[in-house]
C-alpha atoms as a PDB file:
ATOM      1  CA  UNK A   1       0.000   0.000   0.000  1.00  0.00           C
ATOM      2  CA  UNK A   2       1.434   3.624  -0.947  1.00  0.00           C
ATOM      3  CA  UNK A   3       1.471   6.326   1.363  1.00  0.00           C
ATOM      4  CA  UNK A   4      -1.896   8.903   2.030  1.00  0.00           C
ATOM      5  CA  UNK A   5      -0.481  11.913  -0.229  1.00  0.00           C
ATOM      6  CA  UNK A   6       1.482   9.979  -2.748  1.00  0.00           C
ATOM      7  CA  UNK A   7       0.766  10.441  -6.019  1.00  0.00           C
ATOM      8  CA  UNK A   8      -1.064   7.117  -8.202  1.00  0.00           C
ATOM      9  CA  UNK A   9       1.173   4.700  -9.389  1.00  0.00           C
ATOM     10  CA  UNK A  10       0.913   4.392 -13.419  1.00  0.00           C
ATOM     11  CA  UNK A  11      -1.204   1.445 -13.152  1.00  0.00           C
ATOM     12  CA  UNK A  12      -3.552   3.119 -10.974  1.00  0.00           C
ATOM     13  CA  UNK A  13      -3.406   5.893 -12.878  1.00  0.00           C
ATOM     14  CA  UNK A  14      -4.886   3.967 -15.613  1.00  0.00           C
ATOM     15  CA  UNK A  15      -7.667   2.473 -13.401  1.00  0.00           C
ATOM     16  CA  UNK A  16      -8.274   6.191 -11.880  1.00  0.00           C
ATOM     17  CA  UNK A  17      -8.885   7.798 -15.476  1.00  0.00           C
ATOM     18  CA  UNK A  18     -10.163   4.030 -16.579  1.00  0.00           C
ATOM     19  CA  UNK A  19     -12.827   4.893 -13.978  1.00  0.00           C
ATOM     20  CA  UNK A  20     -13.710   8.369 -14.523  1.00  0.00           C
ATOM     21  CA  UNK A  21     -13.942   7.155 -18.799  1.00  0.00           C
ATOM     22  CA  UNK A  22     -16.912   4.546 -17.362  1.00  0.00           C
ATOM     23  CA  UNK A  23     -18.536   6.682 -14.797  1.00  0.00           C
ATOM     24  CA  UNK A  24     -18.334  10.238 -15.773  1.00  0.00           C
ATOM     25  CA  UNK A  25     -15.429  10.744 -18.414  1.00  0.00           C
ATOM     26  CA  UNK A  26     -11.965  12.523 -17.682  1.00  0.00           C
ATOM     27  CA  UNK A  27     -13.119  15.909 -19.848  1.00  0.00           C
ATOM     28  CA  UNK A  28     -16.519  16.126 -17.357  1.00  0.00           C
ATOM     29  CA  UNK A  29     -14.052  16.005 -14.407  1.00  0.00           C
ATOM     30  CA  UNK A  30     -12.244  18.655 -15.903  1.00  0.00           C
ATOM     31  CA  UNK A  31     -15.575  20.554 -16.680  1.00  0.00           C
ATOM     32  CA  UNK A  32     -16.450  20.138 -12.572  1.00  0.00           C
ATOM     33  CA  UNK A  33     -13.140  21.611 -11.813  1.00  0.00           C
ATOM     34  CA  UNK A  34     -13.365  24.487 -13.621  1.00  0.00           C
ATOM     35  CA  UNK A  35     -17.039  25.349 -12.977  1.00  0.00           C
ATOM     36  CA  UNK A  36     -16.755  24.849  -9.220  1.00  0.00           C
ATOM     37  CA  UNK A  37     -12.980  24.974  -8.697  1.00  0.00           C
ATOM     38  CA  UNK A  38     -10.713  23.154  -5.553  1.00  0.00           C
ATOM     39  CA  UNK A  39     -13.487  23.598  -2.740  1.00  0.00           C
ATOM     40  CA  UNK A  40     -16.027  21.677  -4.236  1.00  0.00           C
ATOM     41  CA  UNK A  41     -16.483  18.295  -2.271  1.00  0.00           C
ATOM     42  CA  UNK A  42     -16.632  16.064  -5.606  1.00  0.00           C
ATOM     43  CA  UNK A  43     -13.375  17.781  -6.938  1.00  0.00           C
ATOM     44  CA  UNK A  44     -12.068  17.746  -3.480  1.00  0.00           C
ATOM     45  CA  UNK A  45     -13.056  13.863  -3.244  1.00  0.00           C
ATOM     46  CA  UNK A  46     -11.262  13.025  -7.206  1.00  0.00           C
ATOM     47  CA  UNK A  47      -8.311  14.965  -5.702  1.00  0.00           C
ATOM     48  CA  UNK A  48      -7.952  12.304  -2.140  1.00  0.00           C
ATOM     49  CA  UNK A  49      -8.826   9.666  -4.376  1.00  0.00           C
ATOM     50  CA  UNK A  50      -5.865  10.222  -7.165  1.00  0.00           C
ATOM     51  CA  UNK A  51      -2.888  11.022  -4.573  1.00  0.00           C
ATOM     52  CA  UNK A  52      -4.354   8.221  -2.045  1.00  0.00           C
ATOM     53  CA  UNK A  53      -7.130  10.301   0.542  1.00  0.00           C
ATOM     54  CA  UNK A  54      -4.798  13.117   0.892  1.00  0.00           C
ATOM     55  CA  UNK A  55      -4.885  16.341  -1.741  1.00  0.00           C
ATOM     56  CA  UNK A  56      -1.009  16.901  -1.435  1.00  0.00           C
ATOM     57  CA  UNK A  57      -0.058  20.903   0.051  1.00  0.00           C
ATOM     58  CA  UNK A  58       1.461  22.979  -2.693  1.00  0.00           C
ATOM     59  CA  UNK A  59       3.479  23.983  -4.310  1.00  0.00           C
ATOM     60  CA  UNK A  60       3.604  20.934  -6.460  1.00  0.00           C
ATOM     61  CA  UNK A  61       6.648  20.483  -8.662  1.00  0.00           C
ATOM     62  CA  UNK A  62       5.401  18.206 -11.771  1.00  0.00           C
ATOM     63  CA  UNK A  63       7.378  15.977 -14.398  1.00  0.00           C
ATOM     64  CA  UNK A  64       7.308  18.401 -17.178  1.00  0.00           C
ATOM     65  CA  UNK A  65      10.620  19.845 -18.639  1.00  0.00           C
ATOM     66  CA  UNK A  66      12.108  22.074 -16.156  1.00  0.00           C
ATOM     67  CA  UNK A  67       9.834  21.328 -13.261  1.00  0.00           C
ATOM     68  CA  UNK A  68       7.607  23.923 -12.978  1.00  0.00           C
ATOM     69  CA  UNK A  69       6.064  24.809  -9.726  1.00  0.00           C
ATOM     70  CA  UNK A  70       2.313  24.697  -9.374  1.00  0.00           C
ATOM     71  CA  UNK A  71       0.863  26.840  -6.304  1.00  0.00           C
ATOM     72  CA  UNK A  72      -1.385  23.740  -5.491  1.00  0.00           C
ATOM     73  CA  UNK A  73      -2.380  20.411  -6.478  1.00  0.00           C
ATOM     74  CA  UNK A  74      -5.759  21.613  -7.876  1.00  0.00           C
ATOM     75  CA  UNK A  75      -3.811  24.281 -10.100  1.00  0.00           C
ATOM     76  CA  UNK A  76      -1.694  21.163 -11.584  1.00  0.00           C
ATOM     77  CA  UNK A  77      -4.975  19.693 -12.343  1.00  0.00           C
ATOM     78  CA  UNK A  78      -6.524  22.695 -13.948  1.00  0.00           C
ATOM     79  CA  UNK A  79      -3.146  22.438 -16.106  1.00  0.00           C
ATOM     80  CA  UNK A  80      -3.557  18.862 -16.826  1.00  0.00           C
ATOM     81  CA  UNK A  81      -7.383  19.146 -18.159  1.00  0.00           C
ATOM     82  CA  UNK A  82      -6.563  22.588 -19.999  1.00  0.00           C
ATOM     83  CA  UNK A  83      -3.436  20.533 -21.622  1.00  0.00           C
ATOM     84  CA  UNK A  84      -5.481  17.524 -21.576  1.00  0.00           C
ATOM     85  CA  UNK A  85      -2.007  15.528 -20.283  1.00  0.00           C
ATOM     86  CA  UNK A  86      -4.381  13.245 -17.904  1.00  0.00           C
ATOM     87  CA  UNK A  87      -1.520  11.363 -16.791  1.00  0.00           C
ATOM     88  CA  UNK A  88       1.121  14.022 -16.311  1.00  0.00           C
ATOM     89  CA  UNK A  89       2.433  13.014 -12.347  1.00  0.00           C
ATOM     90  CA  UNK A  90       3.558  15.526  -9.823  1.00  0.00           C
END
């Protein structure tokens, strides 16, 4: 078992987004987050669910080129569904 805060392995990535395809598809996620933003309970509850019941404290540095800082974990996933790079990992 990972660690609460950790971020998804790649296999459970896969079974994360795998999930969110059959239930309510990655791109309505997205939609959620930016309509309601990092306070809403169902975008709070995708966020514990992805890094293991814990939404991670910012800033988050991700893998992209140059690690970029992101001022919170809900800002990295605004930047993932905007770039639609669903499995980009902090």
């Amino acid at each position: 078992a990972q660690q609460p805060g950790t971020p998804l392995s790649e296999q459970e990535y896969r079974q994360f987004f795998k999930f969110l395809r059959i239930t309510i598809q990655a791109s309505t996620a997205c939609y959620l987050r930016e309509l309601y933003g990092c306070k809403n309970s169902l975008v709070q509850t995708l966020d514990k669910y992805e890094n293991h019941g814990v939404i991670p404290p910012g800033p988050i540095c991700s893998e992209l080129p140059g690690n970029p800082l992101f001022p919170s974990f809900c800002t990295f996933s605004l930047y993932r569904c905007i770039m639609n790079k669903y499995f980009l990992k902090v």
